[in-house]
Protein backbone atom coordinates (compact mmCIF):
# COMPACT_ATOMS: atom_id res chain seq x y z
CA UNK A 1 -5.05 -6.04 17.17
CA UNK A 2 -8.38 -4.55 18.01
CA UNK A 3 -10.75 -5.78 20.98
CA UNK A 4 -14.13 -4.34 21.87
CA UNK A 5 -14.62 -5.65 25.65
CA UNK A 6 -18.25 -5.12 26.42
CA UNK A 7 -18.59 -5.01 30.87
CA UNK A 8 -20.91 -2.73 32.40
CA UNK A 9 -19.27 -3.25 36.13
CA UNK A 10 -16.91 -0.20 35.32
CA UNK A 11 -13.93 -1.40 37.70
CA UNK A 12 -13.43 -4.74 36.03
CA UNK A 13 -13.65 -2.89 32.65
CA UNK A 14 -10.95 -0.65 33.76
CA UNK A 15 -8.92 -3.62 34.88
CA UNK A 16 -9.35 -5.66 32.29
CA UNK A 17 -8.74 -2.62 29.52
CA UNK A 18 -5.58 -2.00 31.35
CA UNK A 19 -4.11 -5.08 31.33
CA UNK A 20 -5.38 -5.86 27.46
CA UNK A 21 -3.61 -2.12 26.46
CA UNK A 22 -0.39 -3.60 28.25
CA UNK A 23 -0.22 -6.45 25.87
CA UNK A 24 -0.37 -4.14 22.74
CA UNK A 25 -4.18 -4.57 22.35
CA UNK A 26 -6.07 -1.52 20.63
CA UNK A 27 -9.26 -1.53 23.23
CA UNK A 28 -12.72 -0.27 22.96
CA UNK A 29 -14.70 -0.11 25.82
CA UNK A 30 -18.64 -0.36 26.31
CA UNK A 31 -20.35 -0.04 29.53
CA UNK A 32 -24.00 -1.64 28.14
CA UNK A 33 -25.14 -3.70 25.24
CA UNK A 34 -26.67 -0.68 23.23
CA UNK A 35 -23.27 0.79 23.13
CA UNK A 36 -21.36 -2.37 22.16
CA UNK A 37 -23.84 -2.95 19.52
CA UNK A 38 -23.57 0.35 18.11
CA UNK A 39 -19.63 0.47 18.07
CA UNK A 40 -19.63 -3.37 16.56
CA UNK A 41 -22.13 -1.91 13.39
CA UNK A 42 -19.38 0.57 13.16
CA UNK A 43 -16.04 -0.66 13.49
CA UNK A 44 -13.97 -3.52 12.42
CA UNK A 45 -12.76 -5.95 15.29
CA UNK A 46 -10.36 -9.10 15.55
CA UNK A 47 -11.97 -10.35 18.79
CA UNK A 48 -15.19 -9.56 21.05
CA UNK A 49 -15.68 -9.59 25.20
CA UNK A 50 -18.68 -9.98 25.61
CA UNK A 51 -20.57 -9.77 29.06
CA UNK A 52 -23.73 -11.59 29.14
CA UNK A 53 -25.44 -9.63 31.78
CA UNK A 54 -25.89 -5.81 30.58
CA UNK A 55 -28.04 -3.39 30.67
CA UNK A 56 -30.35 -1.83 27.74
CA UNK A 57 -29.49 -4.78 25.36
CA UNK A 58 -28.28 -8.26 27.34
CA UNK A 59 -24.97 -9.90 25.90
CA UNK A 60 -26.74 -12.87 24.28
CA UNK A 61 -29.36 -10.46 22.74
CA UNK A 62 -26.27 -8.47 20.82
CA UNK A 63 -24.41 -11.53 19.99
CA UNK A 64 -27.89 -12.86 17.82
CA UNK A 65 -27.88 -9.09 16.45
CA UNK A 66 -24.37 -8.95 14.94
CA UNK A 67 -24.93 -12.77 13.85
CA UNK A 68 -28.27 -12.09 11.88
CA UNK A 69 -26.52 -8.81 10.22
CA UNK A 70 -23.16 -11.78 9.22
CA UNK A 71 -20.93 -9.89 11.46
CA UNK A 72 -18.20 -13.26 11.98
CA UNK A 73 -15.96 -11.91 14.61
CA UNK A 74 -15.18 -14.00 17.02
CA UNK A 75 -17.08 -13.58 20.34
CA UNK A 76 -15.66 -14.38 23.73
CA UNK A 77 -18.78 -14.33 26.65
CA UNK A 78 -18.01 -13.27 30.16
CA UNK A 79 -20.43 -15.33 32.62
CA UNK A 80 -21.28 -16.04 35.60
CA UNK A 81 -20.89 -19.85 37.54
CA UNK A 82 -24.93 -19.86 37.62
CA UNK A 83 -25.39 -18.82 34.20
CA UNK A 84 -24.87 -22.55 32.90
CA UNK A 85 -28.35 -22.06 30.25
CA UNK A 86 -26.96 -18.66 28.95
CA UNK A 87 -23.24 -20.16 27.99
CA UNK A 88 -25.11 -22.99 26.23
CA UNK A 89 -27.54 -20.97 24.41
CA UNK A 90 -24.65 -18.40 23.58
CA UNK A 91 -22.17 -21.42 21.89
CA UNK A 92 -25.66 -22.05 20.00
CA UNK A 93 -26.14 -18.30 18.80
CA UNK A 94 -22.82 -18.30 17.52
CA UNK A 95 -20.32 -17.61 20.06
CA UNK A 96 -17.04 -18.67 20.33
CA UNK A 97 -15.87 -19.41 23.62
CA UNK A 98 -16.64 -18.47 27.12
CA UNK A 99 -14.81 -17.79 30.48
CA UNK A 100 -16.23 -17.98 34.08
CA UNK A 101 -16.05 -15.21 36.59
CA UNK A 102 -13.95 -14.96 38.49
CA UNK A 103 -10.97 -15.75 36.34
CA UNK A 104 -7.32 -15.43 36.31
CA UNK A 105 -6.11 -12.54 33.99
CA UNK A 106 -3.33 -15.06 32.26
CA UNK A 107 -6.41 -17.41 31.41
CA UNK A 108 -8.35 -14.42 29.96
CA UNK A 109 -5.17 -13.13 27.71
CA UNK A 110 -4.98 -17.54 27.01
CA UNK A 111 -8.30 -17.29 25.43
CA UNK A 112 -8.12 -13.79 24.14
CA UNK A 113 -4.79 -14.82 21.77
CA UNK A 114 -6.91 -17.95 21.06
CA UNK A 115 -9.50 -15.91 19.56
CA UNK A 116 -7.90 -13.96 17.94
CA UNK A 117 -5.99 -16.28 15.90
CA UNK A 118 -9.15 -18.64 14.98
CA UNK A 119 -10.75 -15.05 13.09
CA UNK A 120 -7.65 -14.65 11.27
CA UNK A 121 -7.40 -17.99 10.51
CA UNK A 122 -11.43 -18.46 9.16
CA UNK A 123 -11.61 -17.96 5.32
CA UNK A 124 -14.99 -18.51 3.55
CA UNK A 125 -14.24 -19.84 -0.37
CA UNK A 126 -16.78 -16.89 -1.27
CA UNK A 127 -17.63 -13.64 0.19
CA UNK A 128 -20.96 -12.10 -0.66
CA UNK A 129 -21.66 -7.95 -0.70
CA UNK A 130 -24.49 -6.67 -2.65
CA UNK A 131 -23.92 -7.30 -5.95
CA UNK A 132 -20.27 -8.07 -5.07
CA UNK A 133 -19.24 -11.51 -4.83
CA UNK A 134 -15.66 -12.30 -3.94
CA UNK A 135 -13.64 -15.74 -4.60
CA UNK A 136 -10.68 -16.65 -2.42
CA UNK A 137 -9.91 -19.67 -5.33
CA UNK A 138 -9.89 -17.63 -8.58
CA UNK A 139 -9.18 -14.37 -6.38
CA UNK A 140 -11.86 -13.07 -9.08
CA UNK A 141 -14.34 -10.13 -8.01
CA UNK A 142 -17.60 -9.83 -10.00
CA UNK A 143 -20.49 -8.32 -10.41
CA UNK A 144 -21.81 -7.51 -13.78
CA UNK A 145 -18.68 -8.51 -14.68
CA UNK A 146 -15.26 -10.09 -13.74
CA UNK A 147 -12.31 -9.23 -12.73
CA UNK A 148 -9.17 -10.81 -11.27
CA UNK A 149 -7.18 -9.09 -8.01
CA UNK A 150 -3.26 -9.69 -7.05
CA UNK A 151 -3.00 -10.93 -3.65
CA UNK A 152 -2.58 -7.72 -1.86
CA UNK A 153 -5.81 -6.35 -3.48
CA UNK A 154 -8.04 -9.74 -3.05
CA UNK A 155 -6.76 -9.02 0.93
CA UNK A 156 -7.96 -5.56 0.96
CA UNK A 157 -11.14 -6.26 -0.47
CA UNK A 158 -11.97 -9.30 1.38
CA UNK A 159 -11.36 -6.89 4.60
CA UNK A 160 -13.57 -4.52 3.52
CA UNK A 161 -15.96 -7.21 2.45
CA UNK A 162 -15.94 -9.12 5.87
CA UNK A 163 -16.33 -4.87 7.75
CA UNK A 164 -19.16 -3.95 4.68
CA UNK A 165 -20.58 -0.74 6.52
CA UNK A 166 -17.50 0.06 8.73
CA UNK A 167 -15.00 2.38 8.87
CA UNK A 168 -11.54 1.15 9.03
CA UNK A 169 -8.42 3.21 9.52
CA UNK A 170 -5.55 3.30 7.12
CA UNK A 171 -3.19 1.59 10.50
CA UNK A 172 -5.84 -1.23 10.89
CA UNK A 173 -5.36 -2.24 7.12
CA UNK A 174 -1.78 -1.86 7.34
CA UNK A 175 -1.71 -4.10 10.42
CA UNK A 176 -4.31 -6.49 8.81
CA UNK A 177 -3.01 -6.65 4.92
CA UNK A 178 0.75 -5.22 4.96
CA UNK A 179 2.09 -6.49 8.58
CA UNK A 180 4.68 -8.25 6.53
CA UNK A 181 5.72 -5.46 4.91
CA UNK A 182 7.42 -3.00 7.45
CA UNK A 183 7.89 -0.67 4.57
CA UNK A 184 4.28 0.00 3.56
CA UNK A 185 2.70 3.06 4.47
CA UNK A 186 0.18 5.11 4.31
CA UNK A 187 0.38 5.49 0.47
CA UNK A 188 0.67 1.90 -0.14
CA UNK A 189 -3.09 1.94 1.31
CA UNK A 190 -3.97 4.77 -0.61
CA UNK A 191 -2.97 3.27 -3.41
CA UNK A 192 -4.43 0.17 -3.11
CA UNK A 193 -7.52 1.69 -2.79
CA UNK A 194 -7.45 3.55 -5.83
CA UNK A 195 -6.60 -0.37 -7.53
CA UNK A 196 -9.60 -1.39 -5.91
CA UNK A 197 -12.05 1.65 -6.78
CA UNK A 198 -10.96 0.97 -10.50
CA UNK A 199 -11.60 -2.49 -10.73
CA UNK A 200 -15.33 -1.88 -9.01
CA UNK A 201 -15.94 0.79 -11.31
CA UNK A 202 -14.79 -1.62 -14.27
CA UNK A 203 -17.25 -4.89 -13.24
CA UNK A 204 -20.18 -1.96 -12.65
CA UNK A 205 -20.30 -2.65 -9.10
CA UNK A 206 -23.08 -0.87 -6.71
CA UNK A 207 -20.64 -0.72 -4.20
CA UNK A 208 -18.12 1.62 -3.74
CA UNK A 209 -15.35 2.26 -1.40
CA UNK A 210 -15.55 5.69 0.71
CA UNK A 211 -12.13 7.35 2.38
CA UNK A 212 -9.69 10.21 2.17
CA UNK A 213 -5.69 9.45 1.93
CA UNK A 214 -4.43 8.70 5.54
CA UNK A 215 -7.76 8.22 7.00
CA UNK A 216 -10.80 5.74 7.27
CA UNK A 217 -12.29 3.78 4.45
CA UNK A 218 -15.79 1.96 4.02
CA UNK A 219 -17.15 -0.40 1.46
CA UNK A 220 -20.76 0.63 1.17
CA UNK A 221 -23.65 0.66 -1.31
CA UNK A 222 -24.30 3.68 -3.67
CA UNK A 223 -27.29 5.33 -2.33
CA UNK A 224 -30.36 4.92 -4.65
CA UNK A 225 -31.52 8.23 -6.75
């Protein structure tokens, strides 16, 4: 699982990366809101901490961002006991949960799991991408025109869908797609991919999927000649 905790006092970021690594958590860490924003536009995450007092770019400010640009993660704020407003306006701007400092570590990992679990548990019927759209019912992709994916594929594509933009390592979409598989490697990614490239080359998608064997792959838009 992979967090980005966003904390600019750099002790309790420390801390609270620590303690997150311990419990088998893959951990970014940002020290202002510029920098959280940045690595969110970039990477794929199952869960957010968010701060809501940063500097360069304030929490709430980079939680409307990602929202606007349909990043859905699921966003955890860090406030303070005065900040009553900020938690209100930040359930309304699309957060999903917050946690009062000072707080117990065990009620931070509580809400953490929690979080986690409600992203991989949210499934919109239809996924949108460009000219790409994607239906969990008919697991059908089209664009110009249709075609229908096997399960593994439709879960590939709807992760790469959901990251548009993003790099994703080949271990994050073997945790994500294959984590009941404990045989699946490397070149079961590799050649899902290759599935996938086909079948967006055979509807006459814009989009195309980016990514050597073994390493990071991104569902972008062809750039325009």
């Amino acid at each position: 699982m992979k967090l980005l905790l966003a904390e600019d006092t750099r002790d309790l970021n420390h801390a609270l990366v620590t303690v997150l690594t311990m419990q088998n958590y893959d951990v970014d860490a940002a020290y202002d809101g510029e920098e959280a924003l940045s690595l969110i536009r970039r990477n794929g995450y199952d869960g957010i901490i968010l701060d809501i007092m940063m500097p360069k770019k304030a929490g709430l400010e980079v939680l409307r961002e990602m929202r606007a640009q349909n990043i859905t993660t699921p966003v955890l704020l860090l406030t303070a006991k005065s900040e009553v407003d900020d938690r209100v306006q930040g359930l309304d701007d699309g957060a999903d949960d917050y946690l009062t400092k000072p707080f117990a570590m065990k009620e931070l990992l509580a809400r953490v799991r929690s979080l986690v679990r409600r992203g991989r548990e949210y499934h919109a019927k239809e996924l949108h991408c460009g000219d790409l759209t994607l239906n969990a019912e008919s697991l059908e992709l089209t664009a110009e025109n249709t075609v229908r994916l096997s399960m593994k594929e439709f879960e590939l594509m709807q992760l790469l869908v959901q990251n548009e933009g993003k790099e994703l390592s080949t271990s994050y979409l073997l945790e994500h797609v294959w984590s009941d598989e404990p045989d699946a490697g490397n070149d079961t990614v590799w050649l899902y991919i290759n599935f996938l490239k086909g079948k967006l080359g055979s509807i006459a998608s814009s989009a195309i999927i980016t990514g050597e064997a073994g390493g990071a792959f991104c569902l972008r838009q062809k750039e325009q000649k």
